[in-house]
PDB file of N, CA and C in Angstrom:
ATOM      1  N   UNK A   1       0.834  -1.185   0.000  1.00  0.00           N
ATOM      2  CA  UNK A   1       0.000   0.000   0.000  1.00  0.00           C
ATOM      3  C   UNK A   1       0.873   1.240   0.000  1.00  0.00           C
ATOM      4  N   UNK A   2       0.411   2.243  -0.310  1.00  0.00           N
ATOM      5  CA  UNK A   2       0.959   3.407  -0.328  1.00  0.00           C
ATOM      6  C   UNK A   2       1.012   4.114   0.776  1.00  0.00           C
ATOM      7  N   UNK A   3       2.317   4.148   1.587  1.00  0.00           N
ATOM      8  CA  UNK A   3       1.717   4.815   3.129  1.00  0.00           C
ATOM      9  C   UNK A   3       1.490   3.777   4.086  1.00  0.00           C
ATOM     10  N   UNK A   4       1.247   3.844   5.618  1.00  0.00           N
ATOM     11  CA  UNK A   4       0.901   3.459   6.266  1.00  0.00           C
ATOM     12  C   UNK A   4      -0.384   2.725   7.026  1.00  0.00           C
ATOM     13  N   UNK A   5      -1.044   2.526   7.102  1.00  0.00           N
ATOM     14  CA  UNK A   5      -2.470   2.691   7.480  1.00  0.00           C
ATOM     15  C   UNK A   5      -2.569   2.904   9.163  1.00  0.00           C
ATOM     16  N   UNK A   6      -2.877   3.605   9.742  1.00  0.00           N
ATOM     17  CA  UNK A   6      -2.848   3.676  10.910  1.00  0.00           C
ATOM     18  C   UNK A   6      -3.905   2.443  12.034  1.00  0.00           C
ATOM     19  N   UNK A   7      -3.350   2.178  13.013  1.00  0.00           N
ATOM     20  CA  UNK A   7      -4.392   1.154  13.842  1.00  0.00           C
ATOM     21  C   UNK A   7      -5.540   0.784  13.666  1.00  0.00           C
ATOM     22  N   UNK A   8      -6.475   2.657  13.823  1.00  0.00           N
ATOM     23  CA  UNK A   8      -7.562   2.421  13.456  1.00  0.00           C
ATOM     24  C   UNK A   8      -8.524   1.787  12.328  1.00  0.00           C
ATOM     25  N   UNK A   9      -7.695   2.946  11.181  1.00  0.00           N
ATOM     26  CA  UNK A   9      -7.632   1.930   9.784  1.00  0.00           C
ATOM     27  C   UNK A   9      -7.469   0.695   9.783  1.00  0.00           C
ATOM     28  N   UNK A  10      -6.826  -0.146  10.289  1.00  0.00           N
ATOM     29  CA  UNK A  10      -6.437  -1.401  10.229  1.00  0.00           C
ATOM     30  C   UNK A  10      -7.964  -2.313  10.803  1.00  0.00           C
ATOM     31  N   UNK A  11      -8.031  -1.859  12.392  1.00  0.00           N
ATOM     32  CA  UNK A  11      -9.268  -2.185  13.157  1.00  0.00           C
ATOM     33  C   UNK A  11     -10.598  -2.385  12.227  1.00  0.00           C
ATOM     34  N   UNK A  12     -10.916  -1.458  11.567  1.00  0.00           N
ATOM     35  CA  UNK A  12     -12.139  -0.502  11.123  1.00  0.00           C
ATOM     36  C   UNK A  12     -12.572  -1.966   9.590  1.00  0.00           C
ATOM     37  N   UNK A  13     -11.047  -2.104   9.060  1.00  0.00           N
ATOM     38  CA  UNK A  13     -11.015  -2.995   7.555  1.00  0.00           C
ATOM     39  C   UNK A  13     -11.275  -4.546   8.594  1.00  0.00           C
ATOM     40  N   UNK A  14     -10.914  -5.200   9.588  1.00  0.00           N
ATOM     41  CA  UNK A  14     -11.231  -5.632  10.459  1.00  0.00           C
ATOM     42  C   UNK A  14     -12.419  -6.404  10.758  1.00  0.00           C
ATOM     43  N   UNK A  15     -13.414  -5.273  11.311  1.00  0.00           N
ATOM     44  CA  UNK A  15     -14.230  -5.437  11.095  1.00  0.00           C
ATOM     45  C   UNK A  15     -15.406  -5.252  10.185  1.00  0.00           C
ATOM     46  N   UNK A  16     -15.117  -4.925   9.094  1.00  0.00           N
ATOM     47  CA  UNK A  16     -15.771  -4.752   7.882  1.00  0.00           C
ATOM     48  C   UNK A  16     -16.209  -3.433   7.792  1.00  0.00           C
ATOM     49  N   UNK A  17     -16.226  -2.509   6.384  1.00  0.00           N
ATOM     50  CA  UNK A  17     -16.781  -1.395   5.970  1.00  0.00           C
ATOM     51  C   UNK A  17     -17.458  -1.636   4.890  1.00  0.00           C
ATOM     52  N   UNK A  18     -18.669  -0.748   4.734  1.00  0.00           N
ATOM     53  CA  UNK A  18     -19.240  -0.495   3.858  1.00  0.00           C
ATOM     54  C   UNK A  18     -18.931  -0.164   2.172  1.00  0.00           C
ATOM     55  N   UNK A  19     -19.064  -1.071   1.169  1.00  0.00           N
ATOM     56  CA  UNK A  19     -18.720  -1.107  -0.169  1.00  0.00           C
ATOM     57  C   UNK A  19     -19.879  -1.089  -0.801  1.00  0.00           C
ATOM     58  N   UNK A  20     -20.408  -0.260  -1.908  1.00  0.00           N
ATOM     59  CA  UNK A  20     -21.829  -0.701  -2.314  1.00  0.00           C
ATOM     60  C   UNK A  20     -22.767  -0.554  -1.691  1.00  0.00           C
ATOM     61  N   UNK A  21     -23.210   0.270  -0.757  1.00  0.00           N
ATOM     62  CA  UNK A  21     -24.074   0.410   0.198  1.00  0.00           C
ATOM     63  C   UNK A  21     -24.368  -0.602   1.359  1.00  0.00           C
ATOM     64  N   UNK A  22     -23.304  -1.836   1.396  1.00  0.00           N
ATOM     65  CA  UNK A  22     -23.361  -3.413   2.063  1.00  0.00           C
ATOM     66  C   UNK A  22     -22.220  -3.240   2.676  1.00  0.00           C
ATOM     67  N   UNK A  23     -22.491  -4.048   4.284  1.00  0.00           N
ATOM     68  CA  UNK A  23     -21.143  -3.818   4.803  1.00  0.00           C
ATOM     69  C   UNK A  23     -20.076  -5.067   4.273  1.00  0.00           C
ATOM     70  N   UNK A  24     -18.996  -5.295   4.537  1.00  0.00           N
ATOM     71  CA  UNK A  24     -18.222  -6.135   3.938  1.00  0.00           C
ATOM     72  C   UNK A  24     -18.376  -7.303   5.712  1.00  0.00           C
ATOM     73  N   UNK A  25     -17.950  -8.452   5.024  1.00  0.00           N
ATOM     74  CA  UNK A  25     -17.792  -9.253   6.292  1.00  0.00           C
ATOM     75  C   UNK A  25     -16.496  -8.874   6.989  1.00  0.00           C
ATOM     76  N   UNK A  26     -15.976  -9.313   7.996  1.00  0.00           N
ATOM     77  CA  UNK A  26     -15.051  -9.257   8.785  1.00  0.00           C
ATOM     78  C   UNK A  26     -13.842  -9.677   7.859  1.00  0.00           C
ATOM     79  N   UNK A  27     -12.582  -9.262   8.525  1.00  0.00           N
ATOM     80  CA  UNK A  27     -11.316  -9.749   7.255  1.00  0.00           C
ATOM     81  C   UNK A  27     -10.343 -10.329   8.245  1.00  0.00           C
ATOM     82  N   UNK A  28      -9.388 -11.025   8.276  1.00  0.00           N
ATOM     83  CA  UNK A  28      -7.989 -10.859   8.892  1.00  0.00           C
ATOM     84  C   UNK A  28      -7.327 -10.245   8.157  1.00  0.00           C
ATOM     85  N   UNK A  29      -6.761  -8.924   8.740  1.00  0.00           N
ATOM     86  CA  UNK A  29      -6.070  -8.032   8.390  1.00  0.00           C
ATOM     87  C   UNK A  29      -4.798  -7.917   9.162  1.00  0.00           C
ATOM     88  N   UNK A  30      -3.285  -8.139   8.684  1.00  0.00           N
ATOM     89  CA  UNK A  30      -2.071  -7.839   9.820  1.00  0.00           C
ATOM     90  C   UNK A  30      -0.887  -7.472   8.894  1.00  0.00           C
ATOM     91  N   UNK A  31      -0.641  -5.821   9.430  1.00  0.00           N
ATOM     92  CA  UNK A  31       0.718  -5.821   8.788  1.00  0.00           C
ATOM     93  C   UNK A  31       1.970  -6.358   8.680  1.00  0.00           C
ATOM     94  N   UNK A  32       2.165  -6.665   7.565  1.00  0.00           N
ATOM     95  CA  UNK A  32       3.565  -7.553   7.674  1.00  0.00           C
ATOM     96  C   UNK A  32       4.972  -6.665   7.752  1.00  0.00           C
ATOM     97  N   UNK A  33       4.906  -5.719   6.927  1.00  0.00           N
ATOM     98  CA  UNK A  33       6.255  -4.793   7.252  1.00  0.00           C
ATOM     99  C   UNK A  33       6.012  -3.090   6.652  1.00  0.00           C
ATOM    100  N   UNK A  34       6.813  -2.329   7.082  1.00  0.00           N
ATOM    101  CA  UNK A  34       6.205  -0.808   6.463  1.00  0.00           C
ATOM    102  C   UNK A  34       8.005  -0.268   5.706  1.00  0.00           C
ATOM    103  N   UNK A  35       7.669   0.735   5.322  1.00  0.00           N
ATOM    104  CA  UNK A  35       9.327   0.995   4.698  1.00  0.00           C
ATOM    105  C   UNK A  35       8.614   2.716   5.020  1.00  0.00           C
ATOM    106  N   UNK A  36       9.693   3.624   4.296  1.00  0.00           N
ATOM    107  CA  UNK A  36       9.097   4.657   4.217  1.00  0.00           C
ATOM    108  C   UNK A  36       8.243   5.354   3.202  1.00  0.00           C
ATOM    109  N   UNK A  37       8.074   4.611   2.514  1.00  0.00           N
ATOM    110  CA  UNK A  37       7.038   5.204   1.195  1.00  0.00           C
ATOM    111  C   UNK A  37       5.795   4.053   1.188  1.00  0.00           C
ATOM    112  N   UNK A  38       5.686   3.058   2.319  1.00  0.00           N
ATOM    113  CA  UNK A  38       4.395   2.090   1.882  1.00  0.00           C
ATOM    114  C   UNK A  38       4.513   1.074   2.829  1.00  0.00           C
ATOM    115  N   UNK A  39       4.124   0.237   2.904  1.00  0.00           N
ATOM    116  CA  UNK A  39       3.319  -1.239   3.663  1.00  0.00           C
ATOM    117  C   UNK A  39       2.863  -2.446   3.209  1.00  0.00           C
ATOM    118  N   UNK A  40       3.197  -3.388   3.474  1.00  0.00           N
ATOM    119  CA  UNK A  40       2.964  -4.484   3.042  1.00  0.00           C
ATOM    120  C   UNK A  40       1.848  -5.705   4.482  1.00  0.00           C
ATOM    121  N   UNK A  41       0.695  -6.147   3.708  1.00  0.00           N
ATOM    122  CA  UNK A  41      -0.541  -6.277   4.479  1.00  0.00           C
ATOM    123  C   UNK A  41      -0.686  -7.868   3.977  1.00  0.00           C
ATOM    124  N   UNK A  42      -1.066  -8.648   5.097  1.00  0.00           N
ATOM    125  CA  UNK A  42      -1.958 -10.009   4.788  1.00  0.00           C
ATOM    126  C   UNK A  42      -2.920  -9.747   5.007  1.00  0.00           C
ATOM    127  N   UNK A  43      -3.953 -10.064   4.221  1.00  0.00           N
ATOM    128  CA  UNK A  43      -5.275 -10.184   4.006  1.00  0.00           C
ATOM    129  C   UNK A  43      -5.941 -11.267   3.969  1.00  0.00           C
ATOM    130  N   UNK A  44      -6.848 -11.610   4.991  1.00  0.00           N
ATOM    131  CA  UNK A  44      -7.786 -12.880   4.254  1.00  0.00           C
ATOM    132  C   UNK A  44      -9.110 -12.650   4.216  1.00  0.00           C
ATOM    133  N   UNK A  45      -9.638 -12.590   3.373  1.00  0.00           N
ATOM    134  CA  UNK A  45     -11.459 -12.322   3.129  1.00  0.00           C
ATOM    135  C   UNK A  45     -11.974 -13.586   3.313  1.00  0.00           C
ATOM    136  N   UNK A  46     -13.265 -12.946   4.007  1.00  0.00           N
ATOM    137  CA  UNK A  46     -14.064 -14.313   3.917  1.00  0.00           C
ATOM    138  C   UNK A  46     -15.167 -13.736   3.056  1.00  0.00           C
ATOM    139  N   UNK A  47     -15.130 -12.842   2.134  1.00  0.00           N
ATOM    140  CA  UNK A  47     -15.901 -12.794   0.893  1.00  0.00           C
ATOM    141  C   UNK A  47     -15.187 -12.178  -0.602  1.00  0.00           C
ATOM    142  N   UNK A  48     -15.644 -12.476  -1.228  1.00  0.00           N
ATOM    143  CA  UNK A  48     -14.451 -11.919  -2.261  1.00  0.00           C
ATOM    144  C   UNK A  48     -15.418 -10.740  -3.209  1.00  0.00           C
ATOM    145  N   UNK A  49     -15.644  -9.525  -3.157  1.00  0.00           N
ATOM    146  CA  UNK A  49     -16.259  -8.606  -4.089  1.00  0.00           C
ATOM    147  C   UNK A  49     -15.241  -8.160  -4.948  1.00  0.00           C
ATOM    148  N   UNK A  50     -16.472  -7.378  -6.188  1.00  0.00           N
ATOM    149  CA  UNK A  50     -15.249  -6.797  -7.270  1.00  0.00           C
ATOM    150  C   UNK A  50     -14.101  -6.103  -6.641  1.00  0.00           C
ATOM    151  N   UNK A  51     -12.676  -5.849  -6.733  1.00  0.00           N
ATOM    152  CA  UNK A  51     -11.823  -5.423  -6.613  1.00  0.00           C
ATOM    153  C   UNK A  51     -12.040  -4.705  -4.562  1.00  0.00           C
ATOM    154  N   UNK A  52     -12.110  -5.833  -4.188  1.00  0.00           N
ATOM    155  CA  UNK A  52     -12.587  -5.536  -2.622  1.00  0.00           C
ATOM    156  C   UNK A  52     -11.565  -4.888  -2.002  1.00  0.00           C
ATOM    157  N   UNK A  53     -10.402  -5.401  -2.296  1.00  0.00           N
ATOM    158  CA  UNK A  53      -9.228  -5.029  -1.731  1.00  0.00           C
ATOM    159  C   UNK A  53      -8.982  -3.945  -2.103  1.00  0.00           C
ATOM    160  N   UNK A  54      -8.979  -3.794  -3.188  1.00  0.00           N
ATOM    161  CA  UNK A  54      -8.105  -2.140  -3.827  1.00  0.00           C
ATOM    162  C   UNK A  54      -9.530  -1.434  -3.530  1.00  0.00           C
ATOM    163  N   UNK A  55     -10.463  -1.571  -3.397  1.00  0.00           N
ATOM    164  CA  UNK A  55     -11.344  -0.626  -2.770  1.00  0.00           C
ATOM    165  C   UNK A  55     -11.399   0.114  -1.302  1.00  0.00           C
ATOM    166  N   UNK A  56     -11.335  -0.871  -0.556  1.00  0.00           N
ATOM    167  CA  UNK A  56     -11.238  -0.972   0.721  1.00  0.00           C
ATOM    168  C   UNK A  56     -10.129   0.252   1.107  1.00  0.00           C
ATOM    169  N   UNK A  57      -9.528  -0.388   0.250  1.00  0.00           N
ATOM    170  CA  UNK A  57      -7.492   0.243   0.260  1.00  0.00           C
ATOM    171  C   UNK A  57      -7.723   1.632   0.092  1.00  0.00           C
ATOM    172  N   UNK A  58      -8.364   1.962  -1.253  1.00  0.00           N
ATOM    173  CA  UNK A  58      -8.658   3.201  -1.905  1.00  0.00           C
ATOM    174  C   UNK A  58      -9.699   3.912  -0.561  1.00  0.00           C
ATOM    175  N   UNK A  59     -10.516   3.327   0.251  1.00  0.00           N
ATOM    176  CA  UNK A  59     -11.267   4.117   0.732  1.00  0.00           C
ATOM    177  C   UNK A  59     -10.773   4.850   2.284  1.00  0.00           C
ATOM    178  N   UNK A  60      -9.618   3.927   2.511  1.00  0.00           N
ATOM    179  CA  UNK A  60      -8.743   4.193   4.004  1.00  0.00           C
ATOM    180  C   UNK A  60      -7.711   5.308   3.337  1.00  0.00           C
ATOM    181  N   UNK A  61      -7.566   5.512   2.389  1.00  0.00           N
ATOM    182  CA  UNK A  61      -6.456   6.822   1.842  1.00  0.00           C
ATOM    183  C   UNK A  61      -5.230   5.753   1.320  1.00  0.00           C
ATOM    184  N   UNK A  62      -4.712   4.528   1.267  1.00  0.00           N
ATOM    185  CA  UNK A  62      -3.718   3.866   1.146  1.00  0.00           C
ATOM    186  C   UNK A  62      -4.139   3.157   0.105  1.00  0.00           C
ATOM    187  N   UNK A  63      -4.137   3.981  -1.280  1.00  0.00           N
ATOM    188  CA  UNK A  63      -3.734   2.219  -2.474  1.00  0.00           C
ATOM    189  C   UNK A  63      -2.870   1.561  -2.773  1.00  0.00           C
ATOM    190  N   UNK A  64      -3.878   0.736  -3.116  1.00  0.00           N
ATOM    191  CA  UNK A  64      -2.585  -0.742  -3.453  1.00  0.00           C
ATOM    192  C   UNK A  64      -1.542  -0.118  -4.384  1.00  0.00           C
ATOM    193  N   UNK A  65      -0.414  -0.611  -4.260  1.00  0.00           N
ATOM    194  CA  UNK A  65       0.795  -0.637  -5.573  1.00  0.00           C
ATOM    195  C   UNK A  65       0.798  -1.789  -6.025  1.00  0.00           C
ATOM    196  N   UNK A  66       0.888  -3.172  -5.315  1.00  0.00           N
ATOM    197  CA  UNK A  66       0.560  -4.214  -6.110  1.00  0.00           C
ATOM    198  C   UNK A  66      -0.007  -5.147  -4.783  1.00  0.00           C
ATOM    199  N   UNK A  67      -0.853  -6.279  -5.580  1.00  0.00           N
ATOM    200  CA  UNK A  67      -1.856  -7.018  -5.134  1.00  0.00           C
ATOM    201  C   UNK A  67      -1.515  -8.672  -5.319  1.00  0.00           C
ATOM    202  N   UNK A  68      -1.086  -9.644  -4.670  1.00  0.00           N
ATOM    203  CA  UNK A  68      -0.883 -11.124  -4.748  1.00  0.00           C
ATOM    204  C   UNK A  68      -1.671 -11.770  -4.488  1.00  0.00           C
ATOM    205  N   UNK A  69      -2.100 -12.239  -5.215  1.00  0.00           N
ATOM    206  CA  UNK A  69      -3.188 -13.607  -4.164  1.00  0.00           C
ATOM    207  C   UNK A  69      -2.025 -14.832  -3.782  1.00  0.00           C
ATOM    208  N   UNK A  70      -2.315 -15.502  -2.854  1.00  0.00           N
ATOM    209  CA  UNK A  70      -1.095 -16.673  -2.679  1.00  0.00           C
ATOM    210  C   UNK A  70      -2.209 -17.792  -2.347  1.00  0.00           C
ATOM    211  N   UNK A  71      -3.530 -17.369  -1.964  1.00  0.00           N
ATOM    212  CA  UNK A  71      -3.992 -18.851  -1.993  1.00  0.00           C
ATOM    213  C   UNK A  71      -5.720 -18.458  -2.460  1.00  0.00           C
ATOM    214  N   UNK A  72      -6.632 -19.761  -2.568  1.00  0.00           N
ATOM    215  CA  UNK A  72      -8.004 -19.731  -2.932  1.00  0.00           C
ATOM    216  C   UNK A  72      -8.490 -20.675  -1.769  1.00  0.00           C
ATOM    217  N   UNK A  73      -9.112 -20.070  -1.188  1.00  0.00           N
ATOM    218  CA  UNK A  73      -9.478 -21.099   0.396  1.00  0.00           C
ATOM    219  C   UNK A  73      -8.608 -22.047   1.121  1.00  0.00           C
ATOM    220  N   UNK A  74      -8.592 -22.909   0.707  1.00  0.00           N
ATOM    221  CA  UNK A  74      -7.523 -23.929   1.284  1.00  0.00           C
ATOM    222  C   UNK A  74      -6.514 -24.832   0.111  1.00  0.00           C
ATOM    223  N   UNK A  75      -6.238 -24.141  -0.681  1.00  0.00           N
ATOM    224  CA  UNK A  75      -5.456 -23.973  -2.111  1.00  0.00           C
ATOM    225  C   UNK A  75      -4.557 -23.119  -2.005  1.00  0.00           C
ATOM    226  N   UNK A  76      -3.002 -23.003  -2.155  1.00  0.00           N
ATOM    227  CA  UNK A  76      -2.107 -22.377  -1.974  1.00  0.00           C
ATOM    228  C   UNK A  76      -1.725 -22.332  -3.065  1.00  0.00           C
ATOM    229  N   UNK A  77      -1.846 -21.279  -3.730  1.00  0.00           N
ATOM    230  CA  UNK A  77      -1.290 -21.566  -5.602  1.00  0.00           C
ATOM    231  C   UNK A  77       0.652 -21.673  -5.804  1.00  0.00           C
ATOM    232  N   UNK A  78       1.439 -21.387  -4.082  1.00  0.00           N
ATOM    233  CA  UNK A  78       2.292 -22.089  -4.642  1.00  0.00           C
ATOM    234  C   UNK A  78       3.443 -21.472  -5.909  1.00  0.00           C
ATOM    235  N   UNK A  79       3.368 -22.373  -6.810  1.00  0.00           N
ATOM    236  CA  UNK A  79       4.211 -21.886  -7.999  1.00  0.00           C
ATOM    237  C   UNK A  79       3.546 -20.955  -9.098  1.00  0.00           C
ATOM    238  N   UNK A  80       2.318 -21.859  -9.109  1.00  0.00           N
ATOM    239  CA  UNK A  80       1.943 -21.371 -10.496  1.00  0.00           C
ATOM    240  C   UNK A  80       1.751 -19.709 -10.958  1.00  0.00           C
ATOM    241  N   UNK A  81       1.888 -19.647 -12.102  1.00  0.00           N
ATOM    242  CA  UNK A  81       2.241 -18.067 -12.342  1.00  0.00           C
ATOM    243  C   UNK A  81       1.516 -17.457 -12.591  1.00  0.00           C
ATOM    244  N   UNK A  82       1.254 -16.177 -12.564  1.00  0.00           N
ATOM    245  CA  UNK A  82       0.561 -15.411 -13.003  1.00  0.00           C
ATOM    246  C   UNK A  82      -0.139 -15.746 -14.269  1.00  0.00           C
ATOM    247  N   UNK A  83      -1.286 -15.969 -14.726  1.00  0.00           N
ATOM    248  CA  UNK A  83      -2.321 -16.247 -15.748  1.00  0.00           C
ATOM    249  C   UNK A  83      -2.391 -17.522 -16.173  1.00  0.00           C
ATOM    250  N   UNK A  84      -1.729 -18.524 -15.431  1.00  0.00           N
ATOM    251  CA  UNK A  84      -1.554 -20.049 -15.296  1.00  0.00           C
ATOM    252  C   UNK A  84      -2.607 -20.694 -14.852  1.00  0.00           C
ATOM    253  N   UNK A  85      -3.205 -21.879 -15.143  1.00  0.00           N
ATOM    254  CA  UNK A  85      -3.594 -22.497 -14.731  1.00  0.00           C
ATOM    255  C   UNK A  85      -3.088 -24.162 -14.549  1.00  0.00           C
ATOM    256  N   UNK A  86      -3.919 -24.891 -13.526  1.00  0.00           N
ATOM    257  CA  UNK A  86      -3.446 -26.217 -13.157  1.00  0.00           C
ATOM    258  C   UNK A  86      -5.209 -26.989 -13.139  1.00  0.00           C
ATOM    259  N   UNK A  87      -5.359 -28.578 -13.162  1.00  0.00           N
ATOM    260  CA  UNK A  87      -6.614 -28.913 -13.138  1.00  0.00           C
ATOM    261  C   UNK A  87      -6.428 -29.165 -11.277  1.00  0.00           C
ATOM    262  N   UNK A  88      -7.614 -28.968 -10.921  1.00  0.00           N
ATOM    263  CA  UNK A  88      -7.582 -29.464  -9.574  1.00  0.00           C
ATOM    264  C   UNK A  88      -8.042 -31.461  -9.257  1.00  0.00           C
ATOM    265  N   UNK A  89      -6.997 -32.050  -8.462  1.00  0.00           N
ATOM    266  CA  UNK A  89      -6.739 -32.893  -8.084  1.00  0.00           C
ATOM    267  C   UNK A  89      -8.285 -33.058  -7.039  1.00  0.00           C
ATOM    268  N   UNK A  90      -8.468 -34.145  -6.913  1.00  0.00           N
ATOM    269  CA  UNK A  90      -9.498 -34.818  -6.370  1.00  0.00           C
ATOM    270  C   UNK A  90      -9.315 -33.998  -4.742  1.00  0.00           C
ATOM    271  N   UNK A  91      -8.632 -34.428  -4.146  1.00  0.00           N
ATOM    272  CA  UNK A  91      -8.225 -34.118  -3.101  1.00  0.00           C
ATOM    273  C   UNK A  91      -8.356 -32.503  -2.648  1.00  0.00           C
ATOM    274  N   UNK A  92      -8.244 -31.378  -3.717  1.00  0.00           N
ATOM    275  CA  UNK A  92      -8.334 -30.438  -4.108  1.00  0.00           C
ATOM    276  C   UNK A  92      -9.647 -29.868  -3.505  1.00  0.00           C
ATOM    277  N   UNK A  93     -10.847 -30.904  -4.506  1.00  0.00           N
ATOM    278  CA  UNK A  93     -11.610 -30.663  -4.778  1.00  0.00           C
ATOM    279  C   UNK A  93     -12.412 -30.555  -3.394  1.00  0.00           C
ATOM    280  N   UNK A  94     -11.890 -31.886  -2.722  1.00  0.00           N
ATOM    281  CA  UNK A  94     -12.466 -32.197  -1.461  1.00  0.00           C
ATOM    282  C   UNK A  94     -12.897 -31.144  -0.232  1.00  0.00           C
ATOM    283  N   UNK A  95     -11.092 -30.521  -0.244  1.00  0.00           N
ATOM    284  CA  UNK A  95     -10.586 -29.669   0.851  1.00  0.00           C
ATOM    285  C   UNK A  95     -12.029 -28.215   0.306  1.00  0.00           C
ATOM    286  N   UNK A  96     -12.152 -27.899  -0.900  1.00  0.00           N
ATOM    287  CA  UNK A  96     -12.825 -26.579  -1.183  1.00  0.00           C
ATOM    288  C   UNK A  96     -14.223 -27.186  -0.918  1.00  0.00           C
ATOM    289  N   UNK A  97     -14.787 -28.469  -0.911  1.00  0.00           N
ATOM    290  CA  UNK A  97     -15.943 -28.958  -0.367  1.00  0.00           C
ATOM    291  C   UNK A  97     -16.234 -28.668   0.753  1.00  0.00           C
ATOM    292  N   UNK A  98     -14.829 -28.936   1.306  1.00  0.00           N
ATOM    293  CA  UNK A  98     -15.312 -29.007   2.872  1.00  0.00           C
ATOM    294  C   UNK A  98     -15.264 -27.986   3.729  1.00  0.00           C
ATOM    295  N   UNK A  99     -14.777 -27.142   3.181  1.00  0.00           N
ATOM    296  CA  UNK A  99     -14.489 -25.132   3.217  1.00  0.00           C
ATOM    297  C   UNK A  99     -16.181 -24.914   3.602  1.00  0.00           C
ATOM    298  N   UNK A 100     -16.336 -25.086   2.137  1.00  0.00           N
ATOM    299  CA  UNK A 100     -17.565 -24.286   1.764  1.00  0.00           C
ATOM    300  C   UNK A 100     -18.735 -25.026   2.630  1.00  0.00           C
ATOM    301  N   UNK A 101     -18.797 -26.115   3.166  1.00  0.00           N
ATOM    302  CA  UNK A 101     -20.006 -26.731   3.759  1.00  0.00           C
ATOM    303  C   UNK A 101     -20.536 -26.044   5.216  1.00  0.00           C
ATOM    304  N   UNK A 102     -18.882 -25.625   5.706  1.00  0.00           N
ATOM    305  CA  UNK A 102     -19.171 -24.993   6.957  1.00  0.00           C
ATOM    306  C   UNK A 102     -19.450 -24.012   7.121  1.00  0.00           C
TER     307      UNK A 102
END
């Protein structure tokens, strides 16, 4: 992100803000490191809206500079690269079954 986000900011994305007139669900949100021109953030949503993140980001005063996904529920993408795809393995399939049931 660009900048810091201060506590509150942090708290506030936390517990969810309003996107779309809807509040967002709760997030795990924890900074991982700051430099002097920006911040680097783990994120985990437990909903995924259009461009949620860089919104969110955009609405606390801090946009994104760049954005990673590293996993899809209980799927860690691991290696694969940017605009790559892989078929999902049975086992795969299971773990995102069993995500979603609960």
């Amino acid at each position: 992100l660009v900048g810091v986000p201060s506590a509150a900011s942090l708290a506030a994305w936390r517990s969810g803000l309003v996107l779309d007139g809807r509040r967002t669900r709760p997030a795990q949100v924890e900074l991982e490191h700051r430099s002097a021109v920006g911040s680097c953030l783990r994120i985990v949503l437990r909903e995924g809206r259009k461009r949620q993140i860089r919104r969110i980001a955009d609405q606390l005063g801090h946009p994104v500079q760049r954005l990673q996904r590293l996993a899809i529920g209980a799927l860690a993408l691991g290696s694969l690269a940017s605009g790559d795809w892989r078929w999902l393995k049975t086992d795969d399939m299971n773990r995102l079954l069993e995500k979603e049931a609960r």
